[in-house]
N, C-alpha and C. Protein backbone atom coordinates (compact mmCIF):
# COMPACT_ATOMS: atom_id res chain seq x y z
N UNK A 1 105.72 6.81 -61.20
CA UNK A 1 105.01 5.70 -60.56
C UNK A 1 105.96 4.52 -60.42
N UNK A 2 106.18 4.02 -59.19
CA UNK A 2 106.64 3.02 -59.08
C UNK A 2 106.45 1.65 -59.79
N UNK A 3 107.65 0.52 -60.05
CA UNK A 3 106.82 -0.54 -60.77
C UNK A 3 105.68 -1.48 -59.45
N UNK A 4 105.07 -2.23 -60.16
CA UNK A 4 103.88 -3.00 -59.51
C UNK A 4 104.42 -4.24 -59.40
N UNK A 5 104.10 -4.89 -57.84
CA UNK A 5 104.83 -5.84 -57.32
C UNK A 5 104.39 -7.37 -58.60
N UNK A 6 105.11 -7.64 -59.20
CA UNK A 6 105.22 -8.59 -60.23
C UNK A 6 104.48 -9.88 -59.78
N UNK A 7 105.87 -9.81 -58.34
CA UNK A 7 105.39 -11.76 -57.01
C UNK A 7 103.90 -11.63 -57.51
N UNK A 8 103.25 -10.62 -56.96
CA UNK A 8 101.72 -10.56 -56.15
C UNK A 8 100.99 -11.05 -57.43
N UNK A 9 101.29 -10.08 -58.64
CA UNK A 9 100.28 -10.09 -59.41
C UNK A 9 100.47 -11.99 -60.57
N UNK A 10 101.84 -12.37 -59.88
CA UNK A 10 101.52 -13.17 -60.71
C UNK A 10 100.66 -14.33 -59.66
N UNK A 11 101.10 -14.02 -58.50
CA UNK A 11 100.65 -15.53 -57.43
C UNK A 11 98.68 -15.21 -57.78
N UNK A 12 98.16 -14.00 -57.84
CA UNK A 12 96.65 -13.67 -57.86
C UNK A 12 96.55 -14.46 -59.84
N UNK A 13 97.66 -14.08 -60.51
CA UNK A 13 96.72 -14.62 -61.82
C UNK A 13 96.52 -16.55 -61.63
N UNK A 14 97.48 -16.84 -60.90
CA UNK A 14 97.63 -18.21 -60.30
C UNK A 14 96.40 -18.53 -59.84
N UNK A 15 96.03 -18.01 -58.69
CA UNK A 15 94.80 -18.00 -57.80
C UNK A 15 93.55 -17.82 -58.99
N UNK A 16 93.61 -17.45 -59.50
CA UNK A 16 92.20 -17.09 -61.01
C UNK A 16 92.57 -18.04 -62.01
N UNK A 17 93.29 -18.16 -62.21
CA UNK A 17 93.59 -19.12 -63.95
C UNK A 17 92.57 -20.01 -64.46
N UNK A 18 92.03 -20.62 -63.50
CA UNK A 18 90.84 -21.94 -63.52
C UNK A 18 89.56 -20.96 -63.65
N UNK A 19 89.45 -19.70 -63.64
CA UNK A 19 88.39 -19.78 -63.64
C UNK A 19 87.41 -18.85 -64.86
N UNK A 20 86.24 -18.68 -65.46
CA UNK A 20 86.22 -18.36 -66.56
C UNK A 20 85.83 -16.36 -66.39
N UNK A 21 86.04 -15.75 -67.62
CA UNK A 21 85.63 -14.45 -67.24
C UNK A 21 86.69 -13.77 -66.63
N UNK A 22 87.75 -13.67 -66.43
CA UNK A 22 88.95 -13.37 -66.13
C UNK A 22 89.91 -12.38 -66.82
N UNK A 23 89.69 -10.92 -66.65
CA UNK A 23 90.17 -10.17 -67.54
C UNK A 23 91.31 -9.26 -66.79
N UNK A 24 92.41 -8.81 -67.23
CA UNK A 24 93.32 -8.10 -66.26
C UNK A 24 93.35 -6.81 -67.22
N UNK A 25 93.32 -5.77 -66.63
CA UNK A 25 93.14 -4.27 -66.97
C UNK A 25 93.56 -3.22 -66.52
N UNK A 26 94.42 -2.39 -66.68
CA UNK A 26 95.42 -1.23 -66.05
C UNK A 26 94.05 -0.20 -65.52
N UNK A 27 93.90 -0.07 -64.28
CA UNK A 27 92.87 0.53 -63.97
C UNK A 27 93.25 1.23 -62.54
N UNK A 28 92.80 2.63 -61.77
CA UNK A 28 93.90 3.01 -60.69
C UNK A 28 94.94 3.23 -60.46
N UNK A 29 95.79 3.23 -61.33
CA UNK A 29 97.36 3.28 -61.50
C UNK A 29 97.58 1.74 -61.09
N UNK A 30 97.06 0.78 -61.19
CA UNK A 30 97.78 -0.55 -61.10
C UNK A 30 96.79 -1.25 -62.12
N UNK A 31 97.52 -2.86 -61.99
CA UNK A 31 96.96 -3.76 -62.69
C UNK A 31 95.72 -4.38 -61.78
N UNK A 32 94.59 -4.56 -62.40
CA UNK A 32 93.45 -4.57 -61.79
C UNK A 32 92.89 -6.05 -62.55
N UNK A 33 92.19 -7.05 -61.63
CA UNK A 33 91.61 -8.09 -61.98
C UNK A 33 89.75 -8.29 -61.98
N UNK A 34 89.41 -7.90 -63.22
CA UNK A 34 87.81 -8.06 -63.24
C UNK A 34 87.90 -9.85 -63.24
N UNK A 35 86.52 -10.29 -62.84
CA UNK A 35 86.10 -11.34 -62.85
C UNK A 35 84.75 -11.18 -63.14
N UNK A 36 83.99 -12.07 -64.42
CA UNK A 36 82.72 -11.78 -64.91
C UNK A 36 82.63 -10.15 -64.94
N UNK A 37 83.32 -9.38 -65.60
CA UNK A 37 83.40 -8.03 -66.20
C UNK A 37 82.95 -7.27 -64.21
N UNK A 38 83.42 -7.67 -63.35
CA UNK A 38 83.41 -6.83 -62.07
C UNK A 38 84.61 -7.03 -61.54
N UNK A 39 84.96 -5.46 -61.18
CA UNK A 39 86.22 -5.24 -60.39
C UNK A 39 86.63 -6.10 -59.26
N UNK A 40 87.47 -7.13 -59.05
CA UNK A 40 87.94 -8.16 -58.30
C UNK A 40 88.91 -7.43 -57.23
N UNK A 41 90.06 -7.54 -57.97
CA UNK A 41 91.09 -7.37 -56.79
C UNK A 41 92.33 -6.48 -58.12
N UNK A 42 93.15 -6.03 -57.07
CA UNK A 42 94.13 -4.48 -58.09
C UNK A 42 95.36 -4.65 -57.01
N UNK A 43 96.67 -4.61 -57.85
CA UNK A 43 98.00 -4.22 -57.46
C UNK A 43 98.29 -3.25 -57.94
N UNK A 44 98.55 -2.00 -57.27
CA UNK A 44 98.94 -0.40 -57.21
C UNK A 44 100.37 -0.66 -56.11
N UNK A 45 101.59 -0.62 -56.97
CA UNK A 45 103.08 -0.88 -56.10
C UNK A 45 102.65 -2.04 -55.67
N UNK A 46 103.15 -1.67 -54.18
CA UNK A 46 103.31 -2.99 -53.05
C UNK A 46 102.04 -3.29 -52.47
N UNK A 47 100.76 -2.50 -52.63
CA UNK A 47 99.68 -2.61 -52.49
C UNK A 47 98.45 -3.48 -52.99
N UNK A 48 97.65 -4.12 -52.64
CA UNK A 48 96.90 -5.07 -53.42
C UNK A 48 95.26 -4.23 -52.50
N UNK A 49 94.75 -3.80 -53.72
CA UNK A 49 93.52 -3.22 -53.43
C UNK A 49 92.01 -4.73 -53.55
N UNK A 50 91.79 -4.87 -52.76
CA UNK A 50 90.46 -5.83 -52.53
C UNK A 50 89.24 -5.35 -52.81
N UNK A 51 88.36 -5.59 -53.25
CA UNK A 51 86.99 -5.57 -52.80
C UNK A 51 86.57 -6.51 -52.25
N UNK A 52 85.88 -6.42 -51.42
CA UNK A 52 85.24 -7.27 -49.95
C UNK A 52 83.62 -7.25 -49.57
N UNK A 53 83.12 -5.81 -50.07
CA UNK A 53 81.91 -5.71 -50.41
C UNK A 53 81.59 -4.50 -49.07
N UNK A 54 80.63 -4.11 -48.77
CA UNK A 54 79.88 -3.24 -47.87
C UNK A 54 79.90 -3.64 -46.39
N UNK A 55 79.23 -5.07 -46.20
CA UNK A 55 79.12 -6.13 -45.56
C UNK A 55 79.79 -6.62 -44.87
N UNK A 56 81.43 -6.85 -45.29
CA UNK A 56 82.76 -7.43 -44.74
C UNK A 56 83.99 -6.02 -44.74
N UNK A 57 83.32 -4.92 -45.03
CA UNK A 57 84.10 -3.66 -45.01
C UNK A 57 84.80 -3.15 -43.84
N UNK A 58 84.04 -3.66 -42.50
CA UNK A 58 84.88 -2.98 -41.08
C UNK A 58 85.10 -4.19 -40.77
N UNK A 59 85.08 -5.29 -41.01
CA UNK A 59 85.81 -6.40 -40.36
C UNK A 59 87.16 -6.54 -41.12
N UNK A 60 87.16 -6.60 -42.55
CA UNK A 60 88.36 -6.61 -43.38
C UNK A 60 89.19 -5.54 -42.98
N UNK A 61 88.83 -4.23 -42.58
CA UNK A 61 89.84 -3.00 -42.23
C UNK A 61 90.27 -3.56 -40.32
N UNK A 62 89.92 -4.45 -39.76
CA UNK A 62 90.61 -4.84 -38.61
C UNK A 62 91.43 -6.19 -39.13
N UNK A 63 92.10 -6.20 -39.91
CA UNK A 63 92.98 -7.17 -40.76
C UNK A 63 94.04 -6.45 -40.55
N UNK A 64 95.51 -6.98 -39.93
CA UNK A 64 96.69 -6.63 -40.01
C UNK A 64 96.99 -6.16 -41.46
N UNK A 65 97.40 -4.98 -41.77
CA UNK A 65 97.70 -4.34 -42.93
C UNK A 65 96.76 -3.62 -43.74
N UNK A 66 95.54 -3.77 -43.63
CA UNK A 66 94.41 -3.28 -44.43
C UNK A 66 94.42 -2.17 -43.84
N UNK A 67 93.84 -0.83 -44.65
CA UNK A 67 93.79 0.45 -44.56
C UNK A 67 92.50 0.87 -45.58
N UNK A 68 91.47 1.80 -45.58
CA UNK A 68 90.46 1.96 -46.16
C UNK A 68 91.07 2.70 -47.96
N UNK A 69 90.29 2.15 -48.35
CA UNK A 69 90.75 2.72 -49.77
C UNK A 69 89.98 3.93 -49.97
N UNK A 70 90.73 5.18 -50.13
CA UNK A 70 90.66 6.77 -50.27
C UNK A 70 90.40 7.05 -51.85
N UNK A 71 89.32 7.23 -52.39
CA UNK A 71 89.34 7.51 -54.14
C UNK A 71 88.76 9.15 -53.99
N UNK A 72 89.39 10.07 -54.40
CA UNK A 72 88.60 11.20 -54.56
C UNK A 72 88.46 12.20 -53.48
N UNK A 73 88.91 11.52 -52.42
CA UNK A 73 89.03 12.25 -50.86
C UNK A 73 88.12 11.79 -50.05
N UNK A 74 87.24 10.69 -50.34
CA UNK A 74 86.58 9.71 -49.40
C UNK A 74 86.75 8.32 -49.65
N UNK A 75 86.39 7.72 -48.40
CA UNK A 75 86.57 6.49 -48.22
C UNK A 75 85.37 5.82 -49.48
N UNK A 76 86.43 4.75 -49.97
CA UNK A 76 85.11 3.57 -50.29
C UNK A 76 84.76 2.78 -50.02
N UNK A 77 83.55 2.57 -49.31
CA UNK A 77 82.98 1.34 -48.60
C UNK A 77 82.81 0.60 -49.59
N UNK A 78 83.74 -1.09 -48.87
CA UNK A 78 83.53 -2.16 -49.43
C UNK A 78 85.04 -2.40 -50.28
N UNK A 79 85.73 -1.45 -50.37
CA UNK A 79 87.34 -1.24 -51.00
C UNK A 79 88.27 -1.46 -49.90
N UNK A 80 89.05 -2.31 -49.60
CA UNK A 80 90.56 -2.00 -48.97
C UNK A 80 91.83 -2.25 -49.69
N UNK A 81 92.84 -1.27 -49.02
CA UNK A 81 94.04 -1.37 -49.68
C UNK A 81 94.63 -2.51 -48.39
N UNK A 82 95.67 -3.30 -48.89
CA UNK A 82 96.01 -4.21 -48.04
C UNK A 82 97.71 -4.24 -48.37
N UNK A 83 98.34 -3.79 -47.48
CA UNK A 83 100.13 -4.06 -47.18
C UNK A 83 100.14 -5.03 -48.26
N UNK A 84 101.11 -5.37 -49.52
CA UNK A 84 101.66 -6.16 -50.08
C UNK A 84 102.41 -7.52 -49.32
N UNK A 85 103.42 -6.85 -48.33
CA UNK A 85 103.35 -7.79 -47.59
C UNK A 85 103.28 -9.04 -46.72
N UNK A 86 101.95 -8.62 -46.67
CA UNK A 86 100.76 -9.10 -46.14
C UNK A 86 100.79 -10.78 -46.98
N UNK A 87 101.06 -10.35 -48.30
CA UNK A 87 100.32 -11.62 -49.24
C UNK A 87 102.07 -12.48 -49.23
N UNK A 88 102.83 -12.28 -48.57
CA UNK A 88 104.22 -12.90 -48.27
C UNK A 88 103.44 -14.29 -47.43
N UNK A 89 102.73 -14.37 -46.82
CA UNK A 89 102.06 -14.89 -45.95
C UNK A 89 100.80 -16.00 -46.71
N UNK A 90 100.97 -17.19 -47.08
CA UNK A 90 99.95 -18.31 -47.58
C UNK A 90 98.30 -17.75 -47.01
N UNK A 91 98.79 -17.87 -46.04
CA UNK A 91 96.93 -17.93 -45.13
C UNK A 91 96.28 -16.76 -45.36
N UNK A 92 97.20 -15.46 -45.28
CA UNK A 92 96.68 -14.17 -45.71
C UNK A 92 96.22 -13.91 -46.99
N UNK A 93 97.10 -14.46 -47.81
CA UNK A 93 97.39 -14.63 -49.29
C UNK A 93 95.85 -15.05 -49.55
N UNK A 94 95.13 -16.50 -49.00
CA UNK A 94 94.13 -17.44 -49.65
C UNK A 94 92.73 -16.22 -48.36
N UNK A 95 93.14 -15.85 -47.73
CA UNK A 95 91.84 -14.74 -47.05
C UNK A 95 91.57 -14.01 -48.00
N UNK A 96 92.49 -13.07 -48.47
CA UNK A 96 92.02 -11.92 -49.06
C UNK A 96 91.47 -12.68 -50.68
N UNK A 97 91.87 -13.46 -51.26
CA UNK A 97 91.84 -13.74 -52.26
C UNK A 97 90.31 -14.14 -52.13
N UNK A 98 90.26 -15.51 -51.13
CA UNK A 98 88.56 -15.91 -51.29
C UNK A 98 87.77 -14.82 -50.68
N UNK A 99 87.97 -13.82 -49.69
CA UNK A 99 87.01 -12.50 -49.45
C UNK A 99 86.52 -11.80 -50.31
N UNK A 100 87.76 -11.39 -51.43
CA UNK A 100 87.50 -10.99 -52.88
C UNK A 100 86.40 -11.17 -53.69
N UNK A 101 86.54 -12.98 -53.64
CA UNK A 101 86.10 -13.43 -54.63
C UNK A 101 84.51 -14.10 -53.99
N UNK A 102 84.41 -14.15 -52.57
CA UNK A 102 83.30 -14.04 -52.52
C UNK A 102 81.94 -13.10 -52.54
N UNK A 103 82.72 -12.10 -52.41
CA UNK A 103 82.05 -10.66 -52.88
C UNK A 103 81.45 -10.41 -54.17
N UNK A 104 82.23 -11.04 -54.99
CA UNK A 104 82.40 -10.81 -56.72
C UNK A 104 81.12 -11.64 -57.03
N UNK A 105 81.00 -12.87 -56.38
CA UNK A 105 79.87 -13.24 -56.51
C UNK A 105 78.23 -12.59 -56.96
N UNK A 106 78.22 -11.61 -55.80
CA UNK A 106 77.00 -10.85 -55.73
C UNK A 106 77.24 -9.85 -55.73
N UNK A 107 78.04 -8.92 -56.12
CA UNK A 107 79.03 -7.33 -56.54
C UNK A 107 78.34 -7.56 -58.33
N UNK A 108 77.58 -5.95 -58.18
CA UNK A 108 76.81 -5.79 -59.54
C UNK A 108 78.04 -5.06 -60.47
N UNK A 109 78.16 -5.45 -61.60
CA UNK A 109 78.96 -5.19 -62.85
C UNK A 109 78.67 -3.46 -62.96
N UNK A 110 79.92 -3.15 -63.11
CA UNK A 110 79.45 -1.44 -63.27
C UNK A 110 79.57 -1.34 -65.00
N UNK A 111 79.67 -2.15 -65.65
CA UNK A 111 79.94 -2.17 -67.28
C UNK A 111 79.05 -1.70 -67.71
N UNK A 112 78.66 -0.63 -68.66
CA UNK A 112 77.53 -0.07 -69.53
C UNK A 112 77.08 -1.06 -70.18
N UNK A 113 76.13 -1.40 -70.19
CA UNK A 113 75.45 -1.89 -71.49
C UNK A 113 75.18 -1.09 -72.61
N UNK A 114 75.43 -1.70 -73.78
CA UNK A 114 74.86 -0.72 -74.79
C UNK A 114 73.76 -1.44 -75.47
């Protein structure tokens, strides 16, 4: 496995730092960012995997660089993988980040309760 783009994951812990509930977790073969215990946003290599939600799923995949995220041999709606890239770029960088994170909002926690 390749290493995981360092830039990305540190400019995204940047982008989160302020805020509370903020956990980073090796999850997918990359480093993965829950927010309030729900899957946020994930660097796999040069790749930065989003969630965007159901809702913003075919508009986010007509985004220069976005490609549907493949788990298992199907697509997951509401997942994109997005060109690393991509986040070289400020404006792209603060899209995907607040798309993310407006999702996360109302994106139900897959955490077991016990």
């Amino acid at each position: 496995m390749r290493d995981h783009n360092e830039q990305i994951i540190n400019r995204i812990r940047e982008a989160l730092m302020d805020m509370d509930s903020v956990e980073e977790k090796t999850m997918f073969g990359g480093i993965c960012f829950l927010l309030n215990d729900k899957l946020c946003i994930c660097v796999r290599g040069d790749e930065v995997m989003c969630r965007v939600g159901p809702d913003e799923y075919l508009a986010a995949l007509e985004q220069h660089g976005a490609t549907p995220m493949i788990h298992g041999g199907r697509s997951m709606n509401g997942y994109v993988f997005v060109d690393g890239n991509v986040f070289s770029n400020h404006k792209d960088f603060e899209y995907w980040i607040s798309k993310s994170l407006e999702y996360n909002k109302i994106a139900v926690s897959s955490k077991k309760k016990r």
